[in-house]
PDB file of N, CA and C in Angstrom:
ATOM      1  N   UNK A   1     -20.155  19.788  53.889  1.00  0.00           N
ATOM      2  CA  UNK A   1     -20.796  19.008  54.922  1.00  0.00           C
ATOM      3  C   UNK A   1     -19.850  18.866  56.101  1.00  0.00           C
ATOM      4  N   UNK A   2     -19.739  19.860  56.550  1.00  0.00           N
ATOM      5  CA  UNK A   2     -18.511  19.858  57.820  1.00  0.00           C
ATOM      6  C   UNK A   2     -19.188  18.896  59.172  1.00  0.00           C
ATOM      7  N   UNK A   3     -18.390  18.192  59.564  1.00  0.00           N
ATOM      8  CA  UNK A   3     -18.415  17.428  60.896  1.00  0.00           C
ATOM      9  C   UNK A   3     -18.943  16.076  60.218  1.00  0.00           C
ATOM     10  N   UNK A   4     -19.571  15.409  59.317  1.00  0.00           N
ATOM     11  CA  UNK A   4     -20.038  14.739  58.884  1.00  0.00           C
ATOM     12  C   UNK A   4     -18.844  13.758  58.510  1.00  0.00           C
ATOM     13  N   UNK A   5     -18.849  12.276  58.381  1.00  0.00           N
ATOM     14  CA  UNK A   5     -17.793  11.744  57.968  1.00  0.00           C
ATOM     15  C   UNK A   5     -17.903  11.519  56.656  1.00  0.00           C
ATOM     16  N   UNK A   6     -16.263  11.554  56.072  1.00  0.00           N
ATOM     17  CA  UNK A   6     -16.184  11.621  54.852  1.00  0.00           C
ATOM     18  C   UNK A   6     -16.201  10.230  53.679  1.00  0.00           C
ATOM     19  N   UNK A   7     -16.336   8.718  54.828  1.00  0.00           N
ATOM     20  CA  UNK A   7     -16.406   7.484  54.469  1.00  0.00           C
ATOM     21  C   UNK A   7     -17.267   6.933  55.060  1.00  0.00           C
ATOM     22  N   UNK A   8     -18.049   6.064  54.249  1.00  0.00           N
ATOM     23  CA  UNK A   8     -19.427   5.463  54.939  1.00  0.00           C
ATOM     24  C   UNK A   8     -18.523   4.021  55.735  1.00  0.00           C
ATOM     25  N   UNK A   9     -17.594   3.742  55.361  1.00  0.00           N
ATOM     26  CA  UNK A   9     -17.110   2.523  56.302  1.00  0.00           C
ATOM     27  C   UNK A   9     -15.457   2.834  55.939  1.00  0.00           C
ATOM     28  N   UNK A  10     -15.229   2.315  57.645  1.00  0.00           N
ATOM     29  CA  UNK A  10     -13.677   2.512  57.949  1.00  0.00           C
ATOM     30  C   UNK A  10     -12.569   2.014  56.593  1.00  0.00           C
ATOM     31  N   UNK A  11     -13.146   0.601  56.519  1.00  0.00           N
ATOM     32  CA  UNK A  11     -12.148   0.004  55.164  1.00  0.00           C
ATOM     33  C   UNK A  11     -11.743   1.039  53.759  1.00  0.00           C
ATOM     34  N   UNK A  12     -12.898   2.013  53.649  1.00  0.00           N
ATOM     35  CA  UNK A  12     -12.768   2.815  52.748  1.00  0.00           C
ATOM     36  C   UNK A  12     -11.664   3.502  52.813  1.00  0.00           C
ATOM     37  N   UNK A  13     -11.499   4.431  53.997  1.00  0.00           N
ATOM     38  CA  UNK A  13     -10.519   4.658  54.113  1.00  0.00           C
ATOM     39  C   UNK A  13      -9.030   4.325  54.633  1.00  0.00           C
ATOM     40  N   UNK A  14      -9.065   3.160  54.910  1.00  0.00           N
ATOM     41  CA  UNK A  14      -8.444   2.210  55.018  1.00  0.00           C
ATOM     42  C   UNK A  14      -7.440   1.739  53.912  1.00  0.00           C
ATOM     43  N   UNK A  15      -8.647   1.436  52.814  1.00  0.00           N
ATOM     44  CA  UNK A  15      -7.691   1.299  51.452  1.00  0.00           C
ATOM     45  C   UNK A  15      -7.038   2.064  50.656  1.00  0.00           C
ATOM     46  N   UNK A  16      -7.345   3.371  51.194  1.00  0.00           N
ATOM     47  CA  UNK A  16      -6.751   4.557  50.227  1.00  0.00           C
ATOM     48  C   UNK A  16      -5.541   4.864  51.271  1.00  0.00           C
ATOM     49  N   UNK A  17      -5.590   4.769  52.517  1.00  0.00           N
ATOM     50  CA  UNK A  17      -4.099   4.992  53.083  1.00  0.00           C
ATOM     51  C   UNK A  17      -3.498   3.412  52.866  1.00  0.00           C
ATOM     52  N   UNK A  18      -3.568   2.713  52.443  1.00  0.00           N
ATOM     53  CA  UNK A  18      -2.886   1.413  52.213  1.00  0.00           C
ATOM     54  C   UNK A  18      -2.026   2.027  50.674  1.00  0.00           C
ATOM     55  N   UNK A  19      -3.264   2.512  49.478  1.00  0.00           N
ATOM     56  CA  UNK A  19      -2.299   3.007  48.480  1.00  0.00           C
ATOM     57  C   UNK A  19      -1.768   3.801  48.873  1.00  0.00           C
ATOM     58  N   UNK A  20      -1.427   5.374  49.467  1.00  0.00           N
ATOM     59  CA  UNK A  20      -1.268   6.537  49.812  1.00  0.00           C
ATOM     60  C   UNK A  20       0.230   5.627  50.873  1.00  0.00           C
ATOM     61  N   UNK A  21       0.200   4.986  51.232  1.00  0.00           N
ATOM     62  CA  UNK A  21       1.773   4.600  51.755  1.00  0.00           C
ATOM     63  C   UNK A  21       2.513   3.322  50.456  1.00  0.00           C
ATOM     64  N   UNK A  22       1.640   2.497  50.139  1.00  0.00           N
ATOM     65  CA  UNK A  22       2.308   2.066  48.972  1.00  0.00           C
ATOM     66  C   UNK A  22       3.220   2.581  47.889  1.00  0.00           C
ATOM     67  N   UNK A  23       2.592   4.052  47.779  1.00  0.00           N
ATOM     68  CA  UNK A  23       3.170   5.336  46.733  1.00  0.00           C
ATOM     69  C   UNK A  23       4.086   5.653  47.159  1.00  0.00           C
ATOM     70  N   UNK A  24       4.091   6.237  48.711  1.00  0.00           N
ATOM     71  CA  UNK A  24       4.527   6.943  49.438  1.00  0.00           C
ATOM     72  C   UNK A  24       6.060   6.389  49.834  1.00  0.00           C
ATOM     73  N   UNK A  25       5.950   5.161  49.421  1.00  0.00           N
ATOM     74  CA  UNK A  25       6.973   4.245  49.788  1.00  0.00           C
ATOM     75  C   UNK A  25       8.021   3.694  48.296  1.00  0.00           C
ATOM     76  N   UNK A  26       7.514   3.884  47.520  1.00  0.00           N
ATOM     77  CA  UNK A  26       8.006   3.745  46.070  1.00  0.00           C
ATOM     78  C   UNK A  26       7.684   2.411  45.554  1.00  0.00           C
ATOM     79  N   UNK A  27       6.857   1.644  46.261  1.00  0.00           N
ATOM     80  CA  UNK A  27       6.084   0.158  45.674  1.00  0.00           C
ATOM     81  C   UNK A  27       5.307   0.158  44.784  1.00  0.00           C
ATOM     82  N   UNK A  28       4.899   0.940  45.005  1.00  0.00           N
ATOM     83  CA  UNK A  28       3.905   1.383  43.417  1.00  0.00           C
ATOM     84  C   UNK A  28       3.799   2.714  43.152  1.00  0.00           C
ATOM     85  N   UNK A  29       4.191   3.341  41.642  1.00  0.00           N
ATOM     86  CA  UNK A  29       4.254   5.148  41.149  1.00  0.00           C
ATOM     87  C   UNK A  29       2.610   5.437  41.117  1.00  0.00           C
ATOM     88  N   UNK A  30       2.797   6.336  41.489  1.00  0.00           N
ATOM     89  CA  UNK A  30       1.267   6.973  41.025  1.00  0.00           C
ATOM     90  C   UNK A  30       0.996   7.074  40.144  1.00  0.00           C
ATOM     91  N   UNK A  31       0.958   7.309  39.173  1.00  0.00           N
ATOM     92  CA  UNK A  31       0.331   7.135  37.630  1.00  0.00           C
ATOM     93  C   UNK A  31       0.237   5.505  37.608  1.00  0.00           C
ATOM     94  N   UNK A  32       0.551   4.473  38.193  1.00  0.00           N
ATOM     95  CA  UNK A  32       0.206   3.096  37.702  1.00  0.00           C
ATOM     96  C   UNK A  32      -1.351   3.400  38.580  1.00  0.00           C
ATOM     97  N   UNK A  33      -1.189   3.982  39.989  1.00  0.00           N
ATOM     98  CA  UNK A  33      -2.180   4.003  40.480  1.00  0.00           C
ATOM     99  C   UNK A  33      -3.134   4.525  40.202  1.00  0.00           C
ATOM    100  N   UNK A  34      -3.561   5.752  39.451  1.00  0.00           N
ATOM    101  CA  UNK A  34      -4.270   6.300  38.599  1.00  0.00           C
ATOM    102  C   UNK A  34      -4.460   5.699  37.550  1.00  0.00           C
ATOM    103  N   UNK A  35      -3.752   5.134  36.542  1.00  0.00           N
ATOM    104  CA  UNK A  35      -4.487   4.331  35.434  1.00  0.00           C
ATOM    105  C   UNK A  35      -5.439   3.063  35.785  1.00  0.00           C
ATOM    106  N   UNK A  36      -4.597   2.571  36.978  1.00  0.00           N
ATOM    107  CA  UNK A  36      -5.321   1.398  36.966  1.00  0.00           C
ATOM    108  C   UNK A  36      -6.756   1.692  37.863  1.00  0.00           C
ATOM    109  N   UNK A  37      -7.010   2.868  38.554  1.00  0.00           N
ATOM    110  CA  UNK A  37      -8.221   3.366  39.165  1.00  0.00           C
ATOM    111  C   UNK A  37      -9.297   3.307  37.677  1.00  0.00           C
ATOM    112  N   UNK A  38      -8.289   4.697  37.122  1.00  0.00           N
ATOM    113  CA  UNK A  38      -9.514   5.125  35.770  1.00  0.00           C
ATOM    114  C   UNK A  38     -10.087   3.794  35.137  1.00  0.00           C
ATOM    115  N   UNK A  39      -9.085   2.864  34.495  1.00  0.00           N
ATOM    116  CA  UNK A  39      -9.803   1.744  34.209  1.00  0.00           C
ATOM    117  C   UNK A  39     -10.851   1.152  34.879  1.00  0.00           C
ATOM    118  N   UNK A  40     -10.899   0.862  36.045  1.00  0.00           N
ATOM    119  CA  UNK A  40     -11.863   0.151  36.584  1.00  0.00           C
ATOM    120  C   UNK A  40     -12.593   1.096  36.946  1.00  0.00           C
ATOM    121  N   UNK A  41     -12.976   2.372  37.090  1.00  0.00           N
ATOM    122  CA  UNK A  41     -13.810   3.202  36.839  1.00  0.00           C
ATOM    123  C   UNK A  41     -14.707   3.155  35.318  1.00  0.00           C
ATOM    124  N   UNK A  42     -13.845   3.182  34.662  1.00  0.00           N
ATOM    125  CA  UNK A  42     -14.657   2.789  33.322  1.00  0.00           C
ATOM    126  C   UNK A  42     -15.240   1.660  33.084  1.00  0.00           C
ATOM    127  N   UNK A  43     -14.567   0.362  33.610  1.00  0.00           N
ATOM    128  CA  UNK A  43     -15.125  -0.837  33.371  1.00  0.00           C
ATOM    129  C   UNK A  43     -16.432  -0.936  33.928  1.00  0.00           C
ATOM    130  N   UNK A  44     -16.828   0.277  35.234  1.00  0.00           N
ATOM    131  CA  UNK A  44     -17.527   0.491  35.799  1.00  0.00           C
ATOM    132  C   UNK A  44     -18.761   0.507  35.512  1.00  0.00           C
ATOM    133  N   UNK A  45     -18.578   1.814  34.800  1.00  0.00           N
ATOM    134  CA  UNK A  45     -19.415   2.944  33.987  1.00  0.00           C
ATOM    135  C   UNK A  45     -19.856   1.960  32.494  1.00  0.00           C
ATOM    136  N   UNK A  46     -19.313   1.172  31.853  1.00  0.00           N
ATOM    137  CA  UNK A  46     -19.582   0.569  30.941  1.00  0.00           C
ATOM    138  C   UNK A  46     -20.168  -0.820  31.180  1.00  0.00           C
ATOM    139  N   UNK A  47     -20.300  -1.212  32.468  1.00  0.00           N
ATOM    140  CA  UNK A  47     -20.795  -2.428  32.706  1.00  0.00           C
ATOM    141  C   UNK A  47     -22.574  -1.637  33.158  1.00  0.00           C
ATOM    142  N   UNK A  48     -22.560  -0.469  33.036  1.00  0.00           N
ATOM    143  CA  UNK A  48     -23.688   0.044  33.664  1.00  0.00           C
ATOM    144  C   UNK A  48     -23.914   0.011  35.181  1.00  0.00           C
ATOM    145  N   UNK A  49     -22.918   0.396  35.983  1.00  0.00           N
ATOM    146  CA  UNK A  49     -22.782   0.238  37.280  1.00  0.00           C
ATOM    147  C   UNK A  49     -23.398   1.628  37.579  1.00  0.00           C
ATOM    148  N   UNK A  50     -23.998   1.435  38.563  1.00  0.00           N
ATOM    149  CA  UNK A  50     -24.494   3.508  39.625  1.00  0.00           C
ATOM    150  C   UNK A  50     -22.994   3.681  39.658  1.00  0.00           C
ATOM    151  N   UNK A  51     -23.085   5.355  39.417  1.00  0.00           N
ATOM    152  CA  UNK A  51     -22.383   6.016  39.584  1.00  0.00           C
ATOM    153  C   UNK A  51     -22.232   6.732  41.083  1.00  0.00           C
ATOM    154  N   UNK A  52     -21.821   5.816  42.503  1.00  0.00           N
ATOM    155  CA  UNK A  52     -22.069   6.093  43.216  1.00  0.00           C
ATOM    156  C   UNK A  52     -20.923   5.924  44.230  1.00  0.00           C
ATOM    157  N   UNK A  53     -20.628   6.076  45.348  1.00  0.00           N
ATOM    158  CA  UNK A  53     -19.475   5.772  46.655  1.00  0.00           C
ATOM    159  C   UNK A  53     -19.182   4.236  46.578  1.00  0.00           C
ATOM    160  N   UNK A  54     -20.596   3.185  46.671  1.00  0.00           N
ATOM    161  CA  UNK A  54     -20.554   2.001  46.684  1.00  0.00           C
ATOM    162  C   UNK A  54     -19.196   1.533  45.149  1.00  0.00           C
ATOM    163  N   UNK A  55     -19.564   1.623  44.028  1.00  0.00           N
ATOM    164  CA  UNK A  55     -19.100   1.431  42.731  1.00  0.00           C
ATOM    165  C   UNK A  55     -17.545   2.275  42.555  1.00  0.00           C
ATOM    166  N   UNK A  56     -17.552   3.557  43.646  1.00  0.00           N
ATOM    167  CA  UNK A  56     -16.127   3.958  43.545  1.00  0.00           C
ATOM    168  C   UNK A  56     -15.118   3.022  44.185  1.00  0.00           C
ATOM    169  N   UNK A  57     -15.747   2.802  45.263  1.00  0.00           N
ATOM    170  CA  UNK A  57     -14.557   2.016  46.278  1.00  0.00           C
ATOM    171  C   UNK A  57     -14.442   0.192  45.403  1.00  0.00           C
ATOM    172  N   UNK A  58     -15.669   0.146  45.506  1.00  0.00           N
ATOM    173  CA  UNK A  58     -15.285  -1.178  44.646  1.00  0.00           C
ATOM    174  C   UNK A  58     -14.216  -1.170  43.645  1.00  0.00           C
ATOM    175  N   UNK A  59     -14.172  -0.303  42.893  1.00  0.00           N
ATOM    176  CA  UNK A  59     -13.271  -0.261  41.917  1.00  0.00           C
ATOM    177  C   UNK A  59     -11.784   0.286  42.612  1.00  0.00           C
ATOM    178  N   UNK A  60     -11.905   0.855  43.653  1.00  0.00           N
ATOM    179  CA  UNK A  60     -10.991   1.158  44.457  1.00  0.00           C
ATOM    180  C   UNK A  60      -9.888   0.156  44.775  1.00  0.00           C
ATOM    181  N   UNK A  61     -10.453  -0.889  45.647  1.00  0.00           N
ATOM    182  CA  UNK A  61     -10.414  -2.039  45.819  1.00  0.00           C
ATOM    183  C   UNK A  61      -9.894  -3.184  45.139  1.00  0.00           C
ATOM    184  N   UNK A  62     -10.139  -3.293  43.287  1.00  0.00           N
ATOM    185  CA  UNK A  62     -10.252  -3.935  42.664  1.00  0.00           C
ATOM    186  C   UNK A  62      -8.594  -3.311  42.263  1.00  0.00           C
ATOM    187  N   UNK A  63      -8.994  -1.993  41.921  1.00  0.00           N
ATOM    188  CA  UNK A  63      -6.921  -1.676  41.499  1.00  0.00           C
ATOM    189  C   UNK A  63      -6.277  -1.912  42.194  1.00  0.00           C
ATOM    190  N   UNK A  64      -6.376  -1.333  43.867  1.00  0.00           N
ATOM    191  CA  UNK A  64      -5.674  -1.955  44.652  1.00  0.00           C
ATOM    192  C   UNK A  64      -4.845  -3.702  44.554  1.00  0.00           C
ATOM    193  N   UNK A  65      -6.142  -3.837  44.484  1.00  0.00           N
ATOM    194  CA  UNK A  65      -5.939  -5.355  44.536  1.00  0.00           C
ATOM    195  C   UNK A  65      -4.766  -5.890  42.933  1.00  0.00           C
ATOM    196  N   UNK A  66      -5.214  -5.471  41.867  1.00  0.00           N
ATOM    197  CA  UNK A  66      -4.206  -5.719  40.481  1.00  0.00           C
ATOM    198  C   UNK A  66      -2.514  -4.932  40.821  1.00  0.00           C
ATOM    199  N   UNK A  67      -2.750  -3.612  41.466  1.00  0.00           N
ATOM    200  CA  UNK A  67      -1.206  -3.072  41.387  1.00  0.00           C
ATOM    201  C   UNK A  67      -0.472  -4.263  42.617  1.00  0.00           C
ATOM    202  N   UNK A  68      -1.156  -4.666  43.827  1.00  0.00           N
ATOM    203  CA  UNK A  68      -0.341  -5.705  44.801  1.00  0.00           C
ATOM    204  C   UNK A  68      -0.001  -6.826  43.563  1.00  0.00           C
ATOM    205  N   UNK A  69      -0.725  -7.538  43.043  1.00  0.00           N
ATOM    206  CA  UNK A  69      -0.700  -8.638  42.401  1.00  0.00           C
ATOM    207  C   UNK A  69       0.654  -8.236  40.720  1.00  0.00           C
ATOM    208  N   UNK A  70       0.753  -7.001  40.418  1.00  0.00           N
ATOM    209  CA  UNK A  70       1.374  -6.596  39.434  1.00  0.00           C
ATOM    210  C   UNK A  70       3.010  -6.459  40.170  1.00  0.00           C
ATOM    211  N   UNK A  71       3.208  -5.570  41.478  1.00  0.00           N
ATOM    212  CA  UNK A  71       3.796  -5.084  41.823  1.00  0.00           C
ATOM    213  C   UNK A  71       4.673  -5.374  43.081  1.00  0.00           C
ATOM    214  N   UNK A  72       4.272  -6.390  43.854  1.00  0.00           N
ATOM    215  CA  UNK A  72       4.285  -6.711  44.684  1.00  0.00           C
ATOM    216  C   UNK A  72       4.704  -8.689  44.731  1.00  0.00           C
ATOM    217  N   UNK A  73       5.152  -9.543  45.776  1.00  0.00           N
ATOM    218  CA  UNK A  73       5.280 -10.641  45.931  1.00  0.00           C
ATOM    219  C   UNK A  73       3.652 -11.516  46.317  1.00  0.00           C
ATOM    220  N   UNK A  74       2.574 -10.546  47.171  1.00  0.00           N
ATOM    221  CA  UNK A  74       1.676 -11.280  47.594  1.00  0.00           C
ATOM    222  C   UNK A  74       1.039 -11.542  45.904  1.00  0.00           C
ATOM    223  N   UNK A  75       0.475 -13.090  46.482  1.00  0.00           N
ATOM    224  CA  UNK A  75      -0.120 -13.583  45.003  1.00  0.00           C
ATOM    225  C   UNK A  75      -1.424 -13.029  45.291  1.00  0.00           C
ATOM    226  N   UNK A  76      -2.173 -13.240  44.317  1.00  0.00           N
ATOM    227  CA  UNK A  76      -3.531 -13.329  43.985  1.00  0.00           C
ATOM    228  C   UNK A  76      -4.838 -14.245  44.774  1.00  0.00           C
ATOM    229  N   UNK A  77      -3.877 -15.572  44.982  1.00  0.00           N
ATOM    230  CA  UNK A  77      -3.882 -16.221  45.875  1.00  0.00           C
ATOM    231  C   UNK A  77      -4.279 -15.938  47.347  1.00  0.00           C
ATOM    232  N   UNK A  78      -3.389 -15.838  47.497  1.00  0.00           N
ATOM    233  CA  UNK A  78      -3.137 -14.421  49.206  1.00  0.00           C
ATOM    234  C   UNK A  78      -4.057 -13.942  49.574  1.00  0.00           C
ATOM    235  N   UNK A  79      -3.877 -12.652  48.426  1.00  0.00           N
ATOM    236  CA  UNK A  79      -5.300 -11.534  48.657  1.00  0.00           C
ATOM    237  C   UNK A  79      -6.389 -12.441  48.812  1.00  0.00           C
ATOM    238  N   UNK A  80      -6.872 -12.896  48.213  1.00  0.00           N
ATOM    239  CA  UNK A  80      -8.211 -13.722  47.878  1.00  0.00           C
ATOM    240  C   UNK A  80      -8.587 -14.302  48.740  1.00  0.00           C
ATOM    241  N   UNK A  81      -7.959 -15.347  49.867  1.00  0.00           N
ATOM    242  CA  UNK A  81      -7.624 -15.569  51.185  1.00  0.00           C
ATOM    243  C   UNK A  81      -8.042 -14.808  52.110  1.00  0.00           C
ATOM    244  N   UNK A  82      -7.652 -13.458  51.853  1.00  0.00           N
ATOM    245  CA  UNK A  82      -7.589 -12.476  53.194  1.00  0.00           C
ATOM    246  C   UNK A  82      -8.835 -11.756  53.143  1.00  0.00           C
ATOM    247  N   UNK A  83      -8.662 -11.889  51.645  1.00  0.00           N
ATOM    248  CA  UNK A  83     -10.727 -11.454  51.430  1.00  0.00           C
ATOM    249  C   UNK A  83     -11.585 -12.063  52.077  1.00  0.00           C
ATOM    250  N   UNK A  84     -11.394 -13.307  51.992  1.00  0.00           N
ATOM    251  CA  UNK A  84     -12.420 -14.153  52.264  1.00  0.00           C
ATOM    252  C   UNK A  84     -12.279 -14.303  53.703  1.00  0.00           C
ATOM    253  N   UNK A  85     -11.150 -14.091  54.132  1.00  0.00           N
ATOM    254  CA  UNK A  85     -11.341 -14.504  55.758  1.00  0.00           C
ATOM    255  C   UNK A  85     -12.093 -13.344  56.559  1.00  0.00           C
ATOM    256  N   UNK A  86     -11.631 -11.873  55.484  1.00  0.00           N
ATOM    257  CA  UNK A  86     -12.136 -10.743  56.037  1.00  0.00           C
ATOM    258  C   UNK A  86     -13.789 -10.748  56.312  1.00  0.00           C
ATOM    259  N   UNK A  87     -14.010 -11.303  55.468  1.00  0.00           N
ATOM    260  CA  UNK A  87     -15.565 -11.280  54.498  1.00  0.00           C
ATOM    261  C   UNK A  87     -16.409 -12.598  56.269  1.00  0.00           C
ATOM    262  N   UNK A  88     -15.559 -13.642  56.342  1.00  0.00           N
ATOM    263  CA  UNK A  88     -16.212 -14.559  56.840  1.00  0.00           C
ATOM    264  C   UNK A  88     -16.204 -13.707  58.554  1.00  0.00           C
ATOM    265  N   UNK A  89     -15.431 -13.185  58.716  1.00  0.00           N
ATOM    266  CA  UNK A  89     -15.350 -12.337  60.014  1.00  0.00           C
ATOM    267  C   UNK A  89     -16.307 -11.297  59.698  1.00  0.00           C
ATOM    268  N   UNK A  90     -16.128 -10.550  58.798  1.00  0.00           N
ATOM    269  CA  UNK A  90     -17.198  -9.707  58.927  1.00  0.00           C
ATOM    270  C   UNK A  90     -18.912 -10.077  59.060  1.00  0.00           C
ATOM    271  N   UNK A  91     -19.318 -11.445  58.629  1.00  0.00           N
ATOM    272  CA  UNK A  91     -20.644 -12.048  58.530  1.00  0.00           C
ATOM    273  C   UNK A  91     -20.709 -12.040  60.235  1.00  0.00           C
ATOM    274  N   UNK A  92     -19.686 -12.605  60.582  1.00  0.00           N
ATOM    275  CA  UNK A  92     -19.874 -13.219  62.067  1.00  0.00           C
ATOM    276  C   UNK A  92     -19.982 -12.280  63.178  1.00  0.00           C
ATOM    277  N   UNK A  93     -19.705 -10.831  62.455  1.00  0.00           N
ATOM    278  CA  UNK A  93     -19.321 -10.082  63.968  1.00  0.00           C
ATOM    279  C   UNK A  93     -20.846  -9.595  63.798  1.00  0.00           C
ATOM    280  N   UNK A  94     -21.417  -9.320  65.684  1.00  0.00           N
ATOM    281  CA  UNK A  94     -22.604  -8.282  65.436  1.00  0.00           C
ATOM    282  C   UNK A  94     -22.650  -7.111  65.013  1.00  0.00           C
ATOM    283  N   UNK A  95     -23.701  -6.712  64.346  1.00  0.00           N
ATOM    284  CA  UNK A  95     -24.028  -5.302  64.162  1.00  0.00           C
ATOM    285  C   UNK A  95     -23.449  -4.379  65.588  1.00  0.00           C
ATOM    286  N   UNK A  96     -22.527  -3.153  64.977  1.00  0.00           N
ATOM    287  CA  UNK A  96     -21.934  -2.062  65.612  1.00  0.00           C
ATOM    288  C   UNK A  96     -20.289  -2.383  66.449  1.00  0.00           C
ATOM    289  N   UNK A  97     -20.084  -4.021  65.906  1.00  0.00           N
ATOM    290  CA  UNK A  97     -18.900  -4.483  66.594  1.00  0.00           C
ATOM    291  C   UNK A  97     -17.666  -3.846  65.975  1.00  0.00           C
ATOM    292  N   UNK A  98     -16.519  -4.117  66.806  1.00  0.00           N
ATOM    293  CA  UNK A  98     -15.493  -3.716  65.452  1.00  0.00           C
ATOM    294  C   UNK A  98     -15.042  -5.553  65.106  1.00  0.00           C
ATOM    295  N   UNK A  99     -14.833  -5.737  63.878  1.00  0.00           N
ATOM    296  CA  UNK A  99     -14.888  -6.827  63.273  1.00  0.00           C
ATOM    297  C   UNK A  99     -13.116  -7.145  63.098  1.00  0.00           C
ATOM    298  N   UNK A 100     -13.125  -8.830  63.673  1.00  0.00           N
ATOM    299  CA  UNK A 100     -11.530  -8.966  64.215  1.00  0.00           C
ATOM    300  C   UNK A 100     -11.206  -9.936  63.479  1.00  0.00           C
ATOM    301  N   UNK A 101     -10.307 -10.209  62.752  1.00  0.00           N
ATOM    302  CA  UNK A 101      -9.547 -10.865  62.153  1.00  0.00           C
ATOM    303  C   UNK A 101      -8.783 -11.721  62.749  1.00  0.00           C
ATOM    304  N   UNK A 102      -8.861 -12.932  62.694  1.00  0.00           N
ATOM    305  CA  UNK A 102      -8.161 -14.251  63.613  1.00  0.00           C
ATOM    306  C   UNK A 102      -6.876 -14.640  62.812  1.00  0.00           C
TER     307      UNK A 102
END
């Protein structure tokens, strides 16, 4: 599918260059990053989730989120925070905006 984009939303790819320099940087090995993907891929697949882009990144997301909290100083706490502030900015911005973080 040439010219077509390869992520239905920026964050997607967003979070994979967030791991992809995390690695890249020696904060987290790749194989933690791969196990902890496959798992939540499976937890996925066994919770009866679609097997779809939506359910990949989620789980994307979700390792992300355990290797910071495993590997890293930001708490759980933190993240959860930044989710939510992300989340409350994103409700607020209009359709086609780019969505800004205060």
């Amino acid at each position: 599918m040439d010219g077509e984009p390869v992520f239905d939303e920026p964050w997607q790819a967003q979070v994979l260059a967030m791991v992809d320099t995390l690695i890249a940087n020696g904060v987290i090995e790749a194989t933690a990053w791969s196990d902890s993907l496959g798992s939540e891929l499976k937890k996925a697949q066994l919770s009866g989730a679609s097997d779809n882009i939506t359910t990949y990144y989620k789980a994307v997301l979700k390792a992300l989120e355990q290797l910071l909290d495993r590997y890293t100083d930001i708490s759980e706490t933190e993240v959860s925070n930044k989710r939510d502030a992300w989340e409350q900015a994103y409700l607020a911005t209009p359709h086609g905006q780019p969505v800004n973080l205060k």
